[in-house]
PDB file of N, CA and C in Angstrom:
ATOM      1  N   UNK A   1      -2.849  15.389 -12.297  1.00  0.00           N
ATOM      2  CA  UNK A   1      -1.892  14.317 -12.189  1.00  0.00           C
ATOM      3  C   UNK A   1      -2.524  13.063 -12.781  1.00  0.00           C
ATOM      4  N   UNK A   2      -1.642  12.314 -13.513  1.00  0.00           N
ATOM      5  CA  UNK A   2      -2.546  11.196 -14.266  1.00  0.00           C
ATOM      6  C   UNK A   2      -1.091  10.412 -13.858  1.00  0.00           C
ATOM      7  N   UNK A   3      -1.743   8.664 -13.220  1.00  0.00           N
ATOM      8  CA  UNK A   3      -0.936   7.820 -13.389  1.00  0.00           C
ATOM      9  C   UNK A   3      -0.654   7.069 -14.507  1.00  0.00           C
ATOM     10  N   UNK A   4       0.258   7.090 -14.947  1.00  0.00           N
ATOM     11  CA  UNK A   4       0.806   6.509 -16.251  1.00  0.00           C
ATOM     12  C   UNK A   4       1.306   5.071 -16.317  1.00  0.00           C
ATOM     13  N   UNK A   5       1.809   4.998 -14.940  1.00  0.00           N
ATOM     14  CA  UNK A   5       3.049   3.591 -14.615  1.00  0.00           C
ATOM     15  C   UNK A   5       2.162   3.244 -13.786  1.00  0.00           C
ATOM     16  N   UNK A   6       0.950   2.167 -14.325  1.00  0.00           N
ATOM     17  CA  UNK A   6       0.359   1.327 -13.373  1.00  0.00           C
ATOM     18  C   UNK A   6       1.295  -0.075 -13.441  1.00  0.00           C
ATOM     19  N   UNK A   7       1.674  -0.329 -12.140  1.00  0.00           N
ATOM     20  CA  UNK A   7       2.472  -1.347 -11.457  1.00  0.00           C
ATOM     21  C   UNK A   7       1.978  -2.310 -10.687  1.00  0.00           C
ATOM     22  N   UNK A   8       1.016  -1.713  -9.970  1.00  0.00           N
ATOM     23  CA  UNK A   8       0.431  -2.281  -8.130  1.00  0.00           C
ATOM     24  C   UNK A   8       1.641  -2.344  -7.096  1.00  0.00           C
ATOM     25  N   UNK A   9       2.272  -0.755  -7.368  1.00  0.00           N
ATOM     26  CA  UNK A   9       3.105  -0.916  -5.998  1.00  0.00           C
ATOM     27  C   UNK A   9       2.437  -0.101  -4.988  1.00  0.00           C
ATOM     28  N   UNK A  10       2.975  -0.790  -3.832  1.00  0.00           N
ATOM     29  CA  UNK A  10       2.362   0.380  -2.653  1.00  0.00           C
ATOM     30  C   UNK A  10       3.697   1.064  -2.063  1.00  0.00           C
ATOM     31  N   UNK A  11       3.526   2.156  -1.463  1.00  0.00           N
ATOM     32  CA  UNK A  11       3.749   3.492  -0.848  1.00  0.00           C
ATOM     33  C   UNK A  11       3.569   3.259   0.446  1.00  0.00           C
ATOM     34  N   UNK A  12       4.659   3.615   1.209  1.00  0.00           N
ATOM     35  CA  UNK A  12       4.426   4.257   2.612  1.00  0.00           C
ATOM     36  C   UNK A  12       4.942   5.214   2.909  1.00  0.00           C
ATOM     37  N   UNK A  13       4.187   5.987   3.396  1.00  0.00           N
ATOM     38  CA  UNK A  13       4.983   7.335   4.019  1.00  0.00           C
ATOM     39  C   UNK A  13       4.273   7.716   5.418  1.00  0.00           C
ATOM     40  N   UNK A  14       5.024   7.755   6.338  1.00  0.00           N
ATOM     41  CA  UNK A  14       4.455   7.696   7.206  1.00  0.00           C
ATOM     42  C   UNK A  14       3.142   7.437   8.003  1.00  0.00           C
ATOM     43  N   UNK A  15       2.425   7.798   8.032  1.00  0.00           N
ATOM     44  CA  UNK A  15       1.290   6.712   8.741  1.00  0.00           C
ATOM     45  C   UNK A  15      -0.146   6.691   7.403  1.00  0.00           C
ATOM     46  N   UNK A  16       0.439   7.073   5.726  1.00  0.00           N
ATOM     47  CA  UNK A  16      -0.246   6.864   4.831  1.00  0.00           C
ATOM     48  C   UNK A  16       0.145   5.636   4.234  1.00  0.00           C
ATOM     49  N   UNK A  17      -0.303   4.210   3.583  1.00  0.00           N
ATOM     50  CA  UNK A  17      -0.382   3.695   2.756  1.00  0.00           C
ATOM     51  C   UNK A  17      -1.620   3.297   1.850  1.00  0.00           C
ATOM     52  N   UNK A  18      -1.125   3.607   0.710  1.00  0.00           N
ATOM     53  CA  UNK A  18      -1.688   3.353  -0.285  1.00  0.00           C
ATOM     54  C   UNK A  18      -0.999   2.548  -1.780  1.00  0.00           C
ATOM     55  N   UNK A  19      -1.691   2.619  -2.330  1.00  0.00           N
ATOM     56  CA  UNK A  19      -1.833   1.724  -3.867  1.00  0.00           C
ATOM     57  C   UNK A  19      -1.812   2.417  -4.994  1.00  0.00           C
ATOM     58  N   UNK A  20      -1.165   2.472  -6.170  1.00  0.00           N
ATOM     59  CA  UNK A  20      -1.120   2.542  -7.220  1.00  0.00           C
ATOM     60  C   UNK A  20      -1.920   3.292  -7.820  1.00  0.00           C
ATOM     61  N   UNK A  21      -2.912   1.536  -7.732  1.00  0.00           N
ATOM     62  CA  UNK A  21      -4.026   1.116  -8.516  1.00  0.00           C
ATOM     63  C   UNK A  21      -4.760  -0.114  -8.164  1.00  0.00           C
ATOM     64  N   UNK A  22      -6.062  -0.639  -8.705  1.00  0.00           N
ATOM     65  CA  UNK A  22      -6.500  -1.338  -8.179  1.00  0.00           C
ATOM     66  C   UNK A  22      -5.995  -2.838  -8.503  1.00  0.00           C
ATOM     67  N   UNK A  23      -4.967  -2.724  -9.031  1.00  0.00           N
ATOM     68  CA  UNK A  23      -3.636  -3.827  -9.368  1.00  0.00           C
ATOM     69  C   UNK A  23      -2.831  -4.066  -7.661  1.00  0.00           C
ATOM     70  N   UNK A  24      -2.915  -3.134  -7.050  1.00  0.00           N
ATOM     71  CA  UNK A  24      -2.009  -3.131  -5.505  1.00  0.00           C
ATOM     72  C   UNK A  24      -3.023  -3.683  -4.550  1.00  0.00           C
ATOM     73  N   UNK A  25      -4.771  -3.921  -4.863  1.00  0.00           N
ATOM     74  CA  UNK A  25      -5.693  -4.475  -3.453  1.00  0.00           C
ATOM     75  C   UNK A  25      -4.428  -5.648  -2.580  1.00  0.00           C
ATOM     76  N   UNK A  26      -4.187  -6.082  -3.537  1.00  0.00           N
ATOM     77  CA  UNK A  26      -3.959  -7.721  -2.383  1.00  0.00           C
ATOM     78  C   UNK A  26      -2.589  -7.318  -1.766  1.00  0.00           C
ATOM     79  N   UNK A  27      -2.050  -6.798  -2.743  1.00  0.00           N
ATOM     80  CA  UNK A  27      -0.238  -5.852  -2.219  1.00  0.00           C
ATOM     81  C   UNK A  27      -1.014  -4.992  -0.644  1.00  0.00           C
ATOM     82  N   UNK A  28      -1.233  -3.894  -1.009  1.00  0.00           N
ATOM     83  CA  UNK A  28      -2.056  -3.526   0.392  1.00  0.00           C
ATOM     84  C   UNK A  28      -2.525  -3.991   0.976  1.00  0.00           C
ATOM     85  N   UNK A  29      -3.427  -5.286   1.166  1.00  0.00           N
ATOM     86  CA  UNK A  29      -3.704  -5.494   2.232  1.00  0.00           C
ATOM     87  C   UNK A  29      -2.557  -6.606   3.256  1.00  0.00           C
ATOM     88  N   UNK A  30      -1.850  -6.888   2.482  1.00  0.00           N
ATOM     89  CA  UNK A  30      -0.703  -7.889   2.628  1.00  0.00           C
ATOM     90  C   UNK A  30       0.568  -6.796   4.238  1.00  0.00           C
ATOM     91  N   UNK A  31       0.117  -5.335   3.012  1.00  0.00           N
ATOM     92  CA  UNK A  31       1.050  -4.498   3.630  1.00  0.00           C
ATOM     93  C   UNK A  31       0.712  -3.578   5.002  1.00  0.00           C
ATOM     94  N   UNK A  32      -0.558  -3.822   4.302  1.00  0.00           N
ATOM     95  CA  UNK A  32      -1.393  -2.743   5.784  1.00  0.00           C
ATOM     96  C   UNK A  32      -1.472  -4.221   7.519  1.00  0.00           C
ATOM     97  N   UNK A  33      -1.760  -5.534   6.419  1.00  0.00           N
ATOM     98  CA  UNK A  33      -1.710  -6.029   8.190  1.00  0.00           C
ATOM     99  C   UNK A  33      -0.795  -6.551   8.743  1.00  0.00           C
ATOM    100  N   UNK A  34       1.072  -6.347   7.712  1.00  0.00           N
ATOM    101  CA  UNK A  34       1.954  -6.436   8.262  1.00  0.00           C
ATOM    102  C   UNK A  34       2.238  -4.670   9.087  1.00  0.00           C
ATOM    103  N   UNK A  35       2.179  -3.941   8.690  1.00  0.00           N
ATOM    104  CA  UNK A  35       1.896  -2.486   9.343  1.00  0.00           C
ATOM    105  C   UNK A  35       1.614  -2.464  10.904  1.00  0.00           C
ATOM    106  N   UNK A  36       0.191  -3.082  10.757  1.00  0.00           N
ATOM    107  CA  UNK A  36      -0.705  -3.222  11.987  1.00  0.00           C
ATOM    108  C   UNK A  36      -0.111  -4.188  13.110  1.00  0.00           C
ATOM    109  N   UNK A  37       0.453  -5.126  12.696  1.00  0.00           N
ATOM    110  CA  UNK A  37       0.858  -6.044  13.517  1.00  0.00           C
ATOM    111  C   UNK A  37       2.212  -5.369  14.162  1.00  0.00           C
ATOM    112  N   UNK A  38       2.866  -4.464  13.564  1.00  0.00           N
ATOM    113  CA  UNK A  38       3.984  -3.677  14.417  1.00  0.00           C
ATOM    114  C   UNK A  38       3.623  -2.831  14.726  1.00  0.00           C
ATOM    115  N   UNK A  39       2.465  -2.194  15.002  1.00  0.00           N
ATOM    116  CA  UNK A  39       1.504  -1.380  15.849  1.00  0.00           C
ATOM    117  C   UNK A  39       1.548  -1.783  16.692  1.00  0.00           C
ATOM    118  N   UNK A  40       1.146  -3.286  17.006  1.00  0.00           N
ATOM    119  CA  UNK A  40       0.214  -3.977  18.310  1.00  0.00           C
ATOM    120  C   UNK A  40       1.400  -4.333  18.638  1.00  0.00           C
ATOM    121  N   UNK A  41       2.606  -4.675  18.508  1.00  0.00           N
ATOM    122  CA  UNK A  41       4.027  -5.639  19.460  1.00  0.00           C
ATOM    123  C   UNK A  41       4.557  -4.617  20.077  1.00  0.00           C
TER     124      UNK A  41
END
């Protein structure tokens, strides 16, 4: 599998998120500690 369409979008699927590429760091982490915070409420 080769990514072709680097974007920096992130993915969720159920309790996986991830990134793209290393174009998505700040997208992910944006997304993982809105994630987390509806963990903890």
């Amino acid at each position: 599998m080769n990514n072709e369409a680097i974007s920096g979008q992130v993915h969720i699927d159920r309790n996986l998120i991830t990134g793209d590429s290393p174009l998505a760091a700040n997208n992910l982490g944006i997304v993982v500690a809105d994630e987390l915070l509806k963990q903890v409420k």
